[in-house]
C-alpha atoms as a PDB file:
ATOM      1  CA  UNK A   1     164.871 112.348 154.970  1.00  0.00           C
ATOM      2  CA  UNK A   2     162.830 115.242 156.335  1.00  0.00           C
ATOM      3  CA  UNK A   3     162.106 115.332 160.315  1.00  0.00           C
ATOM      4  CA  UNK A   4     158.304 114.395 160.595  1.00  0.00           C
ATOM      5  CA  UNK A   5     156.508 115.430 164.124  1.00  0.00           C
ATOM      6  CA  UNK A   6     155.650 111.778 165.571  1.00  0.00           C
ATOM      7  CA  UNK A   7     151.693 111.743 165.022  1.00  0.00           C
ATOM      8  CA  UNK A   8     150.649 109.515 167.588  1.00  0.00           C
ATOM      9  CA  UNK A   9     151.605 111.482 170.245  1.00  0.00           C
ATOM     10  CA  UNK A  10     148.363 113.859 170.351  1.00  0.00           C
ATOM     11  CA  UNK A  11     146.549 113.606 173.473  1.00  0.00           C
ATOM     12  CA  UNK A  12     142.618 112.960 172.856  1.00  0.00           C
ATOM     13  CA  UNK A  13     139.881 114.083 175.542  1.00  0.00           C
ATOM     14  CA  UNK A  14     136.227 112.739 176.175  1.00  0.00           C
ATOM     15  CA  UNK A  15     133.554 114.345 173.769  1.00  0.00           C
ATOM     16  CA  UNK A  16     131.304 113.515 176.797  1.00  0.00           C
ATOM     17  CA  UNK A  17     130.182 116.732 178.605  1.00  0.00           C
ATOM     18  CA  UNK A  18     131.626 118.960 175.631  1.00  0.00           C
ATOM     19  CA  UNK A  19     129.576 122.251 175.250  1.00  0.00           C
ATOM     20  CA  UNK A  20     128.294 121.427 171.417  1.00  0.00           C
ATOM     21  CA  UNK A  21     126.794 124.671 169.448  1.00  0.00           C
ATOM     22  CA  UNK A  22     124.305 122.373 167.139  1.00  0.00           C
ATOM     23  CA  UNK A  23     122.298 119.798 169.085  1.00  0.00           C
ATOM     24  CA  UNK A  24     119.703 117.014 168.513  1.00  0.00           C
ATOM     25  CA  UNK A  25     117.301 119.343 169.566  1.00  0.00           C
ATOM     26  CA  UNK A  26     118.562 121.961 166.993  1.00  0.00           C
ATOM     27  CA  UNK A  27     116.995 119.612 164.116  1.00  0.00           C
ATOM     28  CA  UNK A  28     114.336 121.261 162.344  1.00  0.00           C
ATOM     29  CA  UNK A  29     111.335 119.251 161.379  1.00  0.00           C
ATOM     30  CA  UNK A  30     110.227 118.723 157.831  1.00  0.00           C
ATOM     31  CA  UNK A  31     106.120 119.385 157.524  1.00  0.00           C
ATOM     32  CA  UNK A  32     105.974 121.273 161.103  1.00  0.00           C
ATOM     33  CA  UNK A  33     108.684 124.020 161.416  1.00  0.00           C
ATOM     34  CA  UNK A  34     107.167 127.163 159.483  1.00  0.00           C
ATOM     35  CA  UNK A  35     108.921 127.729 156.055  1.00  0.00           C
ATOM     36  CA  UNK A  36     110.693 131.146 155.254  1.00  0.00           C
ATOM     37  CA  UNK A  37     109.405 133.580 152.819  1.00  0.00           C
ATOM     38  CA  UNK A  38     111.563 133.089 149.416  1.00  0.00           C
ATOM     39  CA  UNK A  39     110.649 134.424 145.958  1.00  0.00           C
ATOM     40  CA  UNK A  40     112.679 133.845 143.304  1.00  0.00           C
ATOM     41  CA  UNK A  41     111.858 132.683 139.518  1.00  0.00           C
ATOM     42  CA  UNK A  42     115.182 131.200 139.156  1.00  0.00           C
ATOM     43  CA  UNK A  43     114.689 129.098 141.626  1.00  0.00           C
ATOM     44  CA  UNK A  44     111.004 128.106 141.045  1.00  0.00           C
ATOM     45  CA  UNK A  45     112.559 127.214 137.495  1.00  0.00           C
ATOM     46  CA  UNK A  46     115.149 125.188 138.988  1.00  0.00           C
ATOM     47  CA  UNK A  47     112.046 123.204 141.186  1.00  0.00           C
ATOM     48  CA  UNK A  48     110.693 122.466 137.998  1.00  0.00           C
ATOM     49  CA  UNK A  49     113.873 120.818 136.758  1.00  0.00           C
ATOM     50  CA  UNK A  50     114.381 118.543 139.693  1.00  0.00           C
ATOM     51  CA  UNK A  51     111.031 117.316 139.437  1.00  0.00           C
ATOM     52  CA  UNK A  52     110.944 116.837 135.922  1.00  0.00           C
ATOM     53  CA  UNK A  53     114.160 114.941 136.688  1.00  0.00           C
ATOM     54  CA  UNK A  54     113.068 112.175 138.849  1.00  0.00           C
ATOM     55  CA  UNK A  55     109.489 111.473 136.996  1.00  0.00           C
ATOM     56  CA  UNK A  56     111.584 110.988 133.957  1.00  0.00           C
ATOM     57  CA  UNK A  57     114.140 108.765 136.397  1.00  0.00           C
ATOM     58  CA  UNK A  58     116.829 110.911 135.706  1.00  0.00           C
ATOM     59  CA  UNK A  59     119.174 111.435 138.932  1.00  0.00           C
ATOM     60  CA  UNK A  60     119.395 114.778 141.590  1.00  0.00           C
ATOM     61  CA  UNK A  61     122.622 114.206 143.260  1.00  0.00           C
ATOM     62  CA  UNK A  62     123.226 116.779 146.187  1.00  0.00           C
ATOM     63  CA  UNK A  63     126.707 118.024 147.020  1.00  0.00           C
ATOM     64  CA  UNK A  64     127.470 119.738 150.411  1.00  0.00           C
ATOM     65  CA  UNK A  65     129.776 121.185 152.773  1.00  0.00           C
ATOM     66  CA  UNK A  66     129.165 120.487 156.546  1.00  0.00           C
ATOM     67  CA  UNK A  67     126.947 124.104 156.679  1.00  0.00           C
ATOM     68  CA  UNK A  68     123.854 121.709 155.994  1.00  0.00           C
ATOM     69  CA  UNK A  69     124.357 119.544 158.785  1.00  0.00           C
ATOM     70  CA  UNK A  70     125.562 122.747 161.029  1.00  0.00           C
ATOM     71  CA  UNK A  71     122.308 124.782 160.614  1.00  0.00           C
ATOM     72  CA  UNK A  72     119.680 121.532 161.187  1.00  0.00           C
ATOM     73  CA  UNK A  73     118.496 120.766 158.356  1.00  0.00           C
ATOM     74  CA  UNK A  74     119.583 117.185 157.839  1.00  0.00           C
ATOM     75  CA  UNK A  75     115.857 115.426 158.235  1.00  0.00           C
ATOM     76  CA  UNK A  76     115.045 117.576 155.164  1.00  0.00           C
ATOM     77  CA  UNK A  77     117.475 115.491 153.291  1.00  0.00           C
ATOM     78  CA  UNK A  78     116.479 112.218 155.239  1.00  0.00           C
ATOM     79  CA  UNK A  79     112.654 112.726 153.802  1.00  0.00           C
ATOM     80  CA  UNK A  80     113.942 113.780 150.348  1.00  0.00           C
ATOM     81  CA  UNK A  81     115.879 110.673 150.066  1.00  0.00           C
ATOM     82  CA  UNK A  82     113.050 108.610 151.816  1.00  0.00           C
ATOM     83  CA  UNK A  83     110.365 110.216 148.940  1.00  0.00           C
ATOM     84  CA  UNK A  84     113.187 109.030 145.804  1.00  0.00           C
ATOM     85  CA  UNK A  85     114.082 112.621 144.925  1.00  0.00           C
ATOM     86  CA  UNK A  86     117.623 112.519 146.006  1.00  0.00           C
ATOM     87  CA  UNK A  87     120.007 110.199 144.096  1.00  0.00           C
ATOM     88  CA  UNK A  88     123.349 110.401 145.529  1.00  0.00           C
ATOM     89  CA  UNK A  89     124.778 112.043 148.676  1.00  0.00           C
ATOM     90  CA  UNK A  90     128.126 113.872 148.207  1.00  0.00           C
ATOM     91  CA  UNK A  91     130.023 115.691 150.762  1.00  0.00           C
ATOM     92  CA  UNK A  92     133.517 116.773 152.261  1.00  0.00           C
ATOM     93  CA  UNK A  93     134.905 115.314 155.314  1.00  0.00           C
ATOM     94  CA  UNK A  94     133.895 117.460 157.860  1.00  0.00           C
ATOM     95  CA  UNK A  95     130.257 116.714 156.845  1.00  0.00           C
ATOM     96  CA  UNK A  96     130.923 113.158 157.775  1.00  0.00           C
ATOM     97  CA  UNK A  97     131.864 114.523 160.848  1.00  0.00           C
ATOM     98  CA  UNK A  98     129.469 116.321 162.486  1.00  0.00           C
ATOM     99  CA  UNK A  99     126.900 113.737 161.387  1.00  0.00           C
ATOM    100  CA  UNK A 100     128.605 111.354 162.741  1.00  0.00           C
ATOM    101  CA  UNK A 101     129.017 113.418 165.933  1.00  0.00           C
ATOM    102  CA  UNK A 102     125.070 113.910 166.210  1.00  0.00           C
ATOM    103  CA  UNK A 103     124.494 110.458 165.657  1.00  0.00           C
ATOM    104  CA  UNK A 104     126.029 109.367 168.884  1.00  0.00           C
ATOM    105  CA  UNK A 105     126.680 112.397 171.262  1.00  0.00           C
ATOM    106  CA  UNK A 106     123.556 113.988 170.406  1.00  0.00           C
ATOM    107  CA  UNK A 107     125.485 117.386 169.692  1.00  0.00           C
ATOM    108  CA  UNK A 108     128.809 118.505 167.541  1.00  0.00           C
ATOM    109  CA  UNK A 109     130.297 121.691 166.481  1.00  0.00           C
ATOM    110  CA  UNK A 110     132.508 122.840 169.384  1.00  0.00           C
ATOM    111  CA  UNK A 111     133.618 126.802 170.189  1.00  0.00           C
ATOM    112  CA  UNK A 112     136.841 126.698 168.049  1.00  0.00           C
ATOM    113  CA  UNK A 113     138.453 129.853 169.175  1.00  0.00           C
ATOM    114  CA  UNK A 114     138.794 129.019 172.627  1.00  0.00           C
ATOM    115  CA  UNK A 115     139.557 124.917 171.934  1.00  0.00           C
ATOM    116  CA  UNK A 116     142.353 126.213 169.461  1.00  0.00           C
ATOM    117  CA  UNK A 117     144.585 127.943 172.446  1.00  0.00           C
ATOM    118  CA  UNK A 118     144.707 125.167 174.637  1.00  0.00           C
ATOM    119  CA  UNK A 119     145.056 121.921 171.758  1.00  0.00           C
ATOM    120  CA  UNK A 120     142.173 120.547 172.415  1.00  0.00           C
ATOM    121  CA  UNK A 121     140.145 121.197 169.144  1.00  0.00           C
ATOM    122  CA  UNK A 122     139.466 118.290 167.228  1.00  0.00           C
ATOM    123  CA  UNK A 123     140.952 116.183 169.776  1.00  0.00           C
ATOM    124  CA  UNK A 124     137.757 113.886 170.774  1.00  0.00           C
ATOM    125  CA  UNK A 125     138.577 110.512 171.861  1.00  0.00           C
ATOM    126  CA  UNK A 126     135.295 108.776 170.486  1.00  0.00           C
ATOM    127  CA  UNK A 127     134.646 110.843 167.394  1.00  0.00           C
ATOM    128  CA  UNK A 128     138.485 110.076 166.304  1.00  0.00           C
ATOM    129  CA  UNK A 129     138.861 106.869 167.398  1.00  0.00           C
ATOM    130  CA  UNK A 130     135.106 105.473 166.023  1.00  0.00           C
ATOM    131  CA  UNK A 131     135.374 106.815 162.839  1.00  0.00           C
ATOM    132  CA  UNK A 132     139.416 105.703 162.284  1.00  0.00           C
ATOM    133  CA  UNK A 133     138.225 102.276 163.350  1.00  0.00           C
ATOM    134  CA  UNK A 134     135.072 102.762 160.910  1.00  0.00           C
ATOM    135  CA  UNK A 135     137.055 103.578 158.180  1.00  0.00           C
ATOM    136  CA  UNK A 136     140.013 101.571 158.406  1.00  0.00           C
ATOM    137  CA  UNK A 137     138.015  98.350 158.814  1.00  0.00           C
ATOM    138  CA  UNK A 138     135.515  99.243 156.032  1.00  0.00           C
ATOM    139  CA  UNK A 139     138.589  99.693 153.739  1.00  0.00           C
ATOM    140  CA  UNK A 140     139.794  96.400 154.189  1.00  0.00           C
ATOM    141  CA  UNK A 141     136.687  94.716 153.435  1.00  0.00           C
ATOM    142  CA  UNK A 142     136.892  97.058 150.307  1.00  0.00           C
ATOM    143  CA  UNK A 143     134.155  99.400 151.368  1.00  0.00           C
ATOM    144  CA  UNK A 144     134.125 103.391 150.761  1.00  0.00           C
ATOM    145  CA  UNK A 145     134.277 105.975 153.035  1.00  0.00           C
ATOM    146  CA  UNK A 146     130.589 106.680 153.491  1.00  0.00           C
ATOM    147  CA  UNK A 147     129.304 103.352 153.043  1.00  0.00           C
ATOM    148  CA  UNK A 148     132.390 102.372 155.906  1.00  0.00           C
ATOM    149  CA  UNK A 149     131.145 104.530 158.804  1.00  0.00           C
ATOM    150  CA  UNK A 150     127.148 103.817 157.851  1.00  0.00           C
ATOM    151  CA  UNK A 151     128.090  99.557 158.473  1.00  0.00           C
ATOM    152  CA  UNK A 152     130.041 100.698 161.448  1.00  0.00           C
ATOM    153  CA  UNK A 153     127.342 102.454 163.084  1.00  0.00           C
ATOM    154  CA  UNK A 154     124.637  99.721 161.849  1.00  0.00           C
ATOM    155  CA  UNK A 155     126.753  97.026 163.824  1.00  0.00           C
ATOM    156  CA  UNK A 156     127.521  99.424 166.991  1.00  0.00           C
ATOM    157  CA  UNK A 157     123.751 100.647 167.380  1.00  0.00           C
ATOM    158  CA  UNK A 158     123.954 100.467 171.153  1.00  0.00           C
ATOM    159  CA  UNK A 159     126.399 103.626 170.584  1.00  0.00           C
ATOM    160  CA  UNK A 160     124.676 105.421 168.653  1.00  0.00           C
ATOM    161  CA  UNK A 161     120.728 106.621 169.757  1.00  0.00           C
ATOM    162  CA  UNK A 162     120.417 109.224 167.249  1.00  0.00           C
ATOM    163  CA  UNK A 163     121.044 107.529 164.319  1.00  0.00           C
ATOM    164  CA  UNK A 164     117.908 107.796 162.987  1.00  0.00           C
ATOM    165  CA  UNK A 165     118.676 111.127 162.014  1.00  0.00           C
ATOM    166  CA  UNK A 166     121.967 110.557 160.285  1.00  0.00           C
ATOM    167  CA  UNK A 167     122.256 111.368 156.929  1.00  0.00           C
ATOM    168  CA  UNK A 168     125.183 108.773 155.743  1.00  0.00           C
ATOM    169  CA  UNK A 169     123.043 105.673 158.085  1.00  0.00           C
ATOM    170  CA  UNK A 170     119.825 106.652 155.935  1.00  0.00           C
ATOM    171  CA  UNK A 171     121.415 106.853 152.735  1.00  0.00           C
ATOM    172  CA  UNK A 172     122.887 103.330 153.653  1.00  0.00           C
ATOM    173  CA  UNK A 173     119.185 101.823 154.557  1.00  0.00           C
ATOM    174  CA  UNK A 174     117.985 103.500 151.503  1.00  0.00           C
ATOM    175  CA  UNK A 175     120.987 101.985 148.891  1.00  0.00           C
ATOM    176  CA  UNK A 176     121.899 105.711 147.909  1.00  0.00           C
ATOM    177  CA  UNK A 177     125.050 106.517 147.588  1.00  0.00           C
ATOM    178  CA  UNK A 178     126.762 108.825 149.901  1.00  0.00           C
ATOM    179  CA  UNK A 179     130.180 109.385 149.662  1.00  0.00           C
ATOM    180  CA  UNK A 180     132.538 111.897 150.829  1.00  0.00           C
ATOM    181  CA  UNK A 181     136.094 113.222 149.172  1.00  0.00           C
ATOM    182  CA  UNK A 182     138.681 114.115 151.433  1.00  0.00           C
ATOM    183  CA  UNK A 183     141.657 116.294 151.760  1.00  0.00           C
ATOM    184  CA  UNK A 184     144.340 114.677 153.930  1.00  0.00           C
ATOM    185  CA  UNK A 185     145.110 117.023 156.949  1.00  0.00           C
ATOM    186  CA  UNK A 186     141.467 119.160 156.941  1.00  0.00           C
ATOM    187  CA  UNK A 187     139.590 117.394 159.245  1.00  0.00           C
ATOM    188  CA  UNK A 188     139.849 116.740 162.848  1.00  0.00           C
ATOM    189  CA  UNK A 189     140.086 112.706 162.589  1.00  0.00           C
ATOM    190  CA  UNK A 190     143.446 113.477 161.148  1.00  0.00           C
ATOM    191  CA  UNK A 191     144.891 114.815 164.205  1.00  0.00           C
ATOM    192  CA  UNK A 192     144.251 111.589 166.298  1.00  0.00           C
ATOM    193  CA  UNK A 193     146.776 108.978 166.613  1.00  0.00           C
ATOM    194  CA  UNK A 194     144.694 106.511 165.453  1.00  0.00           C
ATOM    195  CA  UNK A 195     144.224 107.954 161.934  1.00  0.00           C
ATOM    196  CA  UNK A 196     145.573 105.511 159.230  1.00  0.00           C
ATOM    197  CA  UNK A 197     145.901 107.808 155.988  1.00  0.00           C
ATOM    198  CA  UNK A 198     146.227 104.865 154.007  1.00  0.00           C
ATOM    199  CA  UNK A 199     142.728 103.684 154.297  1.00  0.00           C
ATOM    200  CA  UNK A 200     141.587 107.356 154.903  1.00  0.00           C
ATOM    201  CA  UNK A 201     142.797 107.962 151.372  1.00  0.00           C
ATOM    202  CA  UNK A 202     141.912 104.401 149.962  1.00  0.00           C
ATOM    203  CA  UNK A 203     138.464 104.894 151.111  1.00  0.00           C
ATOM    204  CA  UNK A 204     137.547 108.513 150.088  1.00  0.00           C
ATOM    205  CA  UNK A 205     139.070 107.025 146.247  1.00  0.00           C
ATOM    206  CA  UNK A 206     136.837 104.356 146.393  1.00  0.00           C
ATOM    207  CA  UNK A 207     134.433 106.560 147.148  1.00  0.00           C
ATOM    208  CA  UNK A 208     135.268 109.164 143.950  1.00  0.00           C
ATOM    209  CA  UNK A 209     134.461 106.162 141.739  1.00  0.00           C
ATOM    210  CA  UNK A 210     131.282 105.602 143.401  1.00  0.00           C
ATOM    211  CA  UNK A 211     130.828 109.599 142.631  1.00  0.00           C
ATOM    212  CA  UNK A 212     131.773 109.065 138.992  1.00  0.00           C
ATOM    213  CA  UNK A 213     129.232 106.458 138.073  1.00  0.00           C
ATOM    214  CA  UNK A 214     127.010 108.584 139.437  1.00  0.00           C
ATOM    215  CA  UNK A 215     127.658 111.595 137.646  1.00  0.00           C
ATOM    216  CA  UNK A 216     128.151 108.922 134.438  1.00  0.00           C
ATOM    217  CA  UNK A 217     124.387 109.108 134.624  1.00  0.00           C
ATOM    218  CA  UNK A 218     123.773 112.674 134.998  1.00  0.00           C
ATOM    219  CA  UNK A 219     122.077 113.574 131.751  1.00  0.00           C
ATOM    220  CA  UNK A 220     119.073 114.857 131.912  1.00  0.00           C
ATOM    221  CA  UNK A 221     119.738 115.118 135.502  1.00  0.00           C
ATOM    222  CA  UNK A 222     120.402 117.523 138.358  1.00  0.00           C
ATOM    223  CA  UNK A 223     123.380 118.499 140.048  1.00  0.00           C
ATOM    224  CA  UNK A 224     122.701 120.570 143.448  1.00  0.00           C
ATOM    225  CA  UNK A 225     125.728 122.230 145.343  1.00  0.00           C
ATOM    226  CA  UNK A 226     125.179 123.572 148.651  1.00  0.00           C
ATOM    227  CA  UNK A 227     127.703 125.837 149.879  1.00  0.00           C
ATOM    228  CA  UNK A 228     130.938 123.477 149.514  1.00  0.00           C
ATOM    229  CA  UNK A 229     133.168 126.534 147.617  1.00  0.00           C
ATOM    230  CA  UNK A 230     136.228 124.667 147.072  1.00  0.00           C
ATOM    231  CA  UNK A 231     135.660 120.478 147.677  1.00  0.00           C
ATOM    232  CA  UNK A 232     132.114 119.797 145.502  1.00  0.00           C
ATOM    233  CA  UNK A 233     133.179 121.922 142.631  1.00  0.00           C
ATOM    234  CA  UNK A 234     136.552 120.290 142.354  1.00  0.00           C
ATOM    235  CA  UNK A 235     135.359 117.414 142.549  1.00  0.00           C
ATOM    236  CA  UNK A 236     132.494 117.560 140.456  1.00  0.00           C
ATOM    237  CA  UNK A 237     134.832 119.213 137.365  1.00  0.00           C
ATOM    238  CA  UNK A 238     137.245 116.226 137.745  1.00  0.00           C
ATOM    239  CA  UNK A 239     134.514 113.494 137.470  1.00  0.00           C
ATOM    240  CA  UNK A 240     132.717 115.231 134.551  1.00  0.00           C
ATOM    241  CA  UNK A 241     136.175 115.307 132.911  1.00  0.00           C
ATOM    242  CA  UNK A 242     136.821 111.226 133.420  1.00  0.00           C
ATOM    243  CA  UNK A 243     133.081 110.435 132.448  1.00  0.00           C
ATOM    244  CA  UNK A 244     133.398 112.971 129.093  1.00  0.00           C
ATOM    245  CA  UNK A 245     136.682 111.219 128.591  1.00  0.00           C
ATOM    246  CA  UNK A 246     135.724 107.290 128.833  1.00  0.00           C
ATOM    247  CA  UNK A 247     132.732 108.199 126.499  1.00  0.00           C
ATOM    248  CA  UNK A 248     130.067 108.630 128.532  1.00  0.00           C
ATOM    249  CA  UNK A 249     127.208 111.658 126.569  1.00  0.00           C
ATOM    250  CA  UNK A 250     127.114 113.569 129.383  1.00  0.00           C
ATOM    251  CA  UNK A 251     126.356 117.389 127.998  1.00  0.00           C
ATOM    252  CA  UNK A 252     122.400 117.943 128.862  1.00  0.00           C
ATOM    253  CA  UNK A 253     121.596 118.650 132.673  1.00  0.00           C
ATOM    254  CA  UNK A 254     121.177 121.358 135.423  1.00  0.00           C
ATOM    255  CA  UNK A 255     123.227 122.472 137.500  1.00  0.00           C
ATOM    256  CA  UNK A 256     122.792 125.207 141.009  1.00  0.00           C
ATOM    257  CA  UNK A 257     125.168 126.148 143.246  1.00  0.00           C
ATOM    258  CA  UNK A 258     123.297 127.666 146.572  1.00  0.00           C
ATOM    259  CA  UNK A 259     125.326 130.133 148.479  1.00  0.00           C
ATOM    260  CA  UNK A 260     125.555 133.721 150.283  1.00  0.00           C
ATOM    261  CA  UNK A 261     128.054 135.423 147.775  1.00  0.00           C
ATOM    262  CA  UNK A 262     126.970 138.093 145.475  1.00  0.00           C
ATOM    263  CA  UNK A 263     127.398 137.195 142.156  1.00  0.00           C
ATOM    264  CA  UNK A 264     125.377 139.544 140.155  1.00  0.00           C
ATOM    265  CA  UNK A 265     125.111 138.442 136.784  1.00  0.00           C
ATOM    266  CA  UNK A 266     126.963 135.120 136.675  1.00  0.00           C
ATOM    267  CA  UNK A 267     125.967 134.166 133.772  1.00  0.00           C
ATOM    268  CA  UNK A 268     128.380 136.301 132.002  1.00  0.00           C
ATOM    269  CA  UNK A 269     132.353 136.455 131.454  1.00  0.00           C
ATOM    270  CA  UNK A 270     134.252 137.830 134.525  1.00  0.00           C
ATOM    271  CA  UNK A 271     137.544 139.524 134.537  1.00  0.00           C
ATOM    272  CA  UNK A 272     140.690 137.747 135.998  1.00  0.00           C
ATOM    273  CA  UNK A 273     141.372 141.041 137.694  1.00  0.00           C
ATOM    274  CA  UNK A 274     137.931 140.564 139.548  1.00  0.00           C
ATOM    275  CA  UNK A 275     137.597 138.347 142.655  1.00  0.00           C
ATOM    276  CA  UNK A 276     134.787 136.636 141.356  1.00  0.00           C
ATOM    277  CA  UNK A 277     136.979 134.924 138.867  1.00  0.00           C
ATOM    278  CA  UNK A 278     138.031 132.999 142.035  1.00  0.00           C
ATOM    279  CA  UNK A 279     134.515 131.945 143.220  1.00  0.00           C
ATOM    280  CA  UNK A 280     134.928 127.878 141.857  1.00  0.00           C
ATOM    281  CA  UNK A 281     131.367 127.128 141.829  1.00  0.00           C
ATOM    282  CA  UNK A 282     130.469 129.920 139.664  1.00  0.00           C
ATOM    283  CA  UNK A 283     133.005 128.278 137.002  1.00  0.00           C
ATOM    284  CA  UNK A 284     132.958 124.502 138.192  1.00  0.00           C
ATOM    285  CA  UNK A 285     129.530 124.156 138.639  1.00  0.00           C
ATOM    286  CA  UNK A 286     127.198 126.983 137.151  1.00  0.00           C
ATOM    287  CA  UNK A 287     129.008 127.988 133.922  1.00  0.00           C
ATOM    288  CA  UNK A 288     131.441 125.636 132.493  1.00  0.00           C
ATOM    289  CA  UNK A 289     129.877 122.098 133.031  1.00  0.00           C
ATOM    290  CA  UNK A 290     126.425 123.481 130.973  1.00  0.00           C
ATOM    291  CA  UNK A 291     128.580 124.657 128.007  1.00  0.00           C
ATOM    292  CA  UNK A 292     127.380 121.780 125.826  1.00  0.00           C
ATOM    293  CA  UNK A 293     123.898 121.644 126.450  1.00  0.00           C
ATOM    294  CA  UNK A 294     121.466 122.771 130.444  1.00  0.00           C
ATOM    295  CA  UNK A 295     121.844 125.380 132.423  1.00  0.00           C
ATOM    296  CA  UNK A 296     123.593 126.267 135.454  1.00  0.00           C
ATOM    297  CA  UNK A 297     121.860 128.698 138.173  1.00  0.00           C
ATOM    298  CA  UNK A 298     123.483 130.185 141.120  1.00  0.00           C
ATOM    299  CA  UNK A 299     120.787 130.355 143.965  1.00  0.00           C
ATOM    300  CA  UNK A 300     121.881 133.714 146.879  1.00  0.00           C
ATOM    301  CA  UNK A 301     120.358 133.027 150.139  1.00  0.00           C
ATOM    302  CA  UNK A 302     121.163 131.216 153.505  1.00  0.00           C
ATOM    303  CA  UNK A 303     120.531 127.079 153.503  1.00  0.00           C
ATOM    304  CA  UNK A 304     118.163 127.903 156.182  1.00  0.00           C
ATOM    305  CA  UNK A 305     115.986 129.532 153.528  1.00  0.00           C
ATOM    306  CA  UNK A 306     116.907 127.516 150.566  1.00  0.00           C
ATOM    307  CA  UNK A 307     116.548 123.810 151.604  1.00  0.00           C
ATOM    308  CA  UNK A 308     113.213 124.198 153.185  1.00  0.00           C
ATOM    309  CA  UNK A 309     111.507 125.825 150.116  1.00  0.00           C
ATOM    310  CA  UNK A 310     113.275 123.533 147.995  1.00  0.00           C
ATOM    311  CA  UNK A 311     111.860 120.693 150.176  1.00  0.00           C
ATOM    312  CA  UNK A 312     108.026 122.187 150.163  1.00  0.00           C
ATOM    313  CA  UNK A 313     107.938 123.306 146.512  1.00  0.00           C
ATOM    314  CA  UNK A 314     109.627 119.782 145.326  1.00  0.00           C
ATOM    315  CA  UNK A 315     107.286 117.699 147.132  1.00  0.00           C
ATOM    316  CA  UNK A 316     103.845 120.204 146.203  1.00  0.00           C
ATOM    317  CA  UNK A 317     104.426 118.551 143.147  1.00  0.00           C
ATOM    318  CA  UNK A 318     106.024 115.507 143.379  1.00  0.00           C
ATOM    319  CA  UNK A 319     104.883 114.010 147.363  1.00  0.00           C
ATOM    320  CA  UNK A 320     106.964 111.000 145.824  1.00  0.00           C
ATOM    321  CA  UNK A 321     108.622 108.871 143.110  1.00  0.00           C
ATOM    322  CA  UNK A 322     106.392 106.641 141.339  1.00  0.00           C
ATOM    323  CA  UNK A 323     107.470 102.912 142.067  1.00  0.00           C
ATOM    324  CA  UNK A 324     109.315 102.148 138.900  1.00  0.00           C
ATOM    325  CA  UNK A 325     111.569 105.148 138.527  1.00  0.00           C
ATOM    326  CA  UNK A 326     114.607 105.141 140.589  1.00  0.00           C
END
């Protein structure tokens, strides 16, 4: 046997009174905040897909790393979900995280480089022990990860005065699907003592089959990836490959991947001798899942610009789902 450093002896710290970089107050506001200047046909075509998407009832399911949360934008995806244009919520853990965070502190995203000298990064007593308790309890009822912390929060509501702007609690109200795929060891729950990998891991695979019916139903559909460059493109190439495999016709639907990388024409072959070969979205998501049929789109600009254009051009034309079409 290997020695193992004994887990459960982390010391954990209030979160109350921490100095958070992204606050409440940080939220921008859907329909009031003034919406960048963005021009782009690519991206106007891509509008056109998602809309024609949801009048036909076809899904949009959003994948995203915890940037989204981190630069304000999460009543954009609130609305979008509230209007029926967003299908499914997908994310990686550390967007569970700071939502979480905001939900009941108000703030989240601490100052890293200084928190990382003394060992007290990641080491919040409420965030850690709230969302262990969450999960582990949602588990054993046979709950997922995201569907775990939104029940935890509806029956704890005295702790929580900022839920309404929580992305995983709306998606819950709502019945949309949000779940969120894990790596053991990357997010700052795992440090606490009270972490039980078990039901971290059992929940985040219930979760991935949650994911997979979801992208089961993806044709004709759209499949939006917002700056996750390693967990939504994995993820999204290993569901497409179980779906494909169990029969599901899954070959005809869009796909974009938003980030601030150069790609220059990624459309086309790239060397393995160039480091754009590395870049997984532009394979997992743009190029290789439309090789039977769609087309994949890589979008270059900050999330600040994207999502808010994407939000006012999207609803210009469609303020709403017709009742009927999920």
């Amino acid at each position: 046997m290997f020695e193992r450093l004994d887990l459960t002896k982390s010391r954990t710290f209030t979160a109350r009174g921490r100095h958070n970089l992204v606050t409440i107050d940080d939220l921008k506001k859907p329909g009031i905040d003034e919406v960048p200047e963005y021009h782009n046909p690519e991206f106007d075509e891509l509008i056109d897909r998602i809309v024609e998407a949801r009048k036909n009832g076809r899904p949009v399911i959003w994948s995203m790393g915890a940037h989204v949360i981190k630069c304000g934008l999460s009543r954009y995806l609130i609305d979008l979900m509230k209007r029926g244009i967003i299908t499914h919520i997908a994310a990686n853990g550390a967007t569970s995280i700071h939502d979480f965070e905001l939900a009941y502190l108000g703030g989240t995203s601490e100052h890293v480089p200084t928190a990382i000298e003394d060992g007290t990064f990641g080491m919040w007593e409420e965030t850690g022990a709230w969302m262990n308790e969450a999960i582990k309890e949602g588990y054993s009822k046979g709950m997922g990860y995201g569907q775990s912390l939104a029940v935890y929060i509806e029956e704890h509501k005295d702790r929580f005065p900022y839920a309404d702007d929580c992305v995983v609690y709306n998606a819950y109200k709502l019945g949309i699907p949000a779940t969120y795929h894990i790596t053991i060891g990357t997010d700052i729950i795992h440090e606490h003592p009270s972490a039980d990998f078990a039901a971290l891991g059992g929940a985040s695979g219930i979760d991935f089959a949650i994911y997979c019916h979801s992208i089961s139903q993806l044709g004709g559909g759209v499949f939006l990836n917002f700056g996750s460059a390693v967990t939504g493109p994995e993820v999204f190439l290993k569901a497409l490959a179980i779906v494909r495999n169990q029969g599901y016709d899954v070959t005809r639907f869009t796909t974009a991947n938003f980030d601030i990388i150069p790609l220059g024409d990624y459309r086309s072959e790239v060397s393995k001798d160039h480091f754009h070969y590395y870049y997984r979205p532009r394979k997992n998501i743009v190029n290789r899942p439309t090789s039977m049929g769609g087309k994949g789109f890589y979008i270059e600009a900050n999330h600040m610009v994207t999502i808010p254009n994407l939000y006012k051009k999207v609803i210009e034309k469609l303020p709403s789902v017709p009742p009927g079409v999920r």
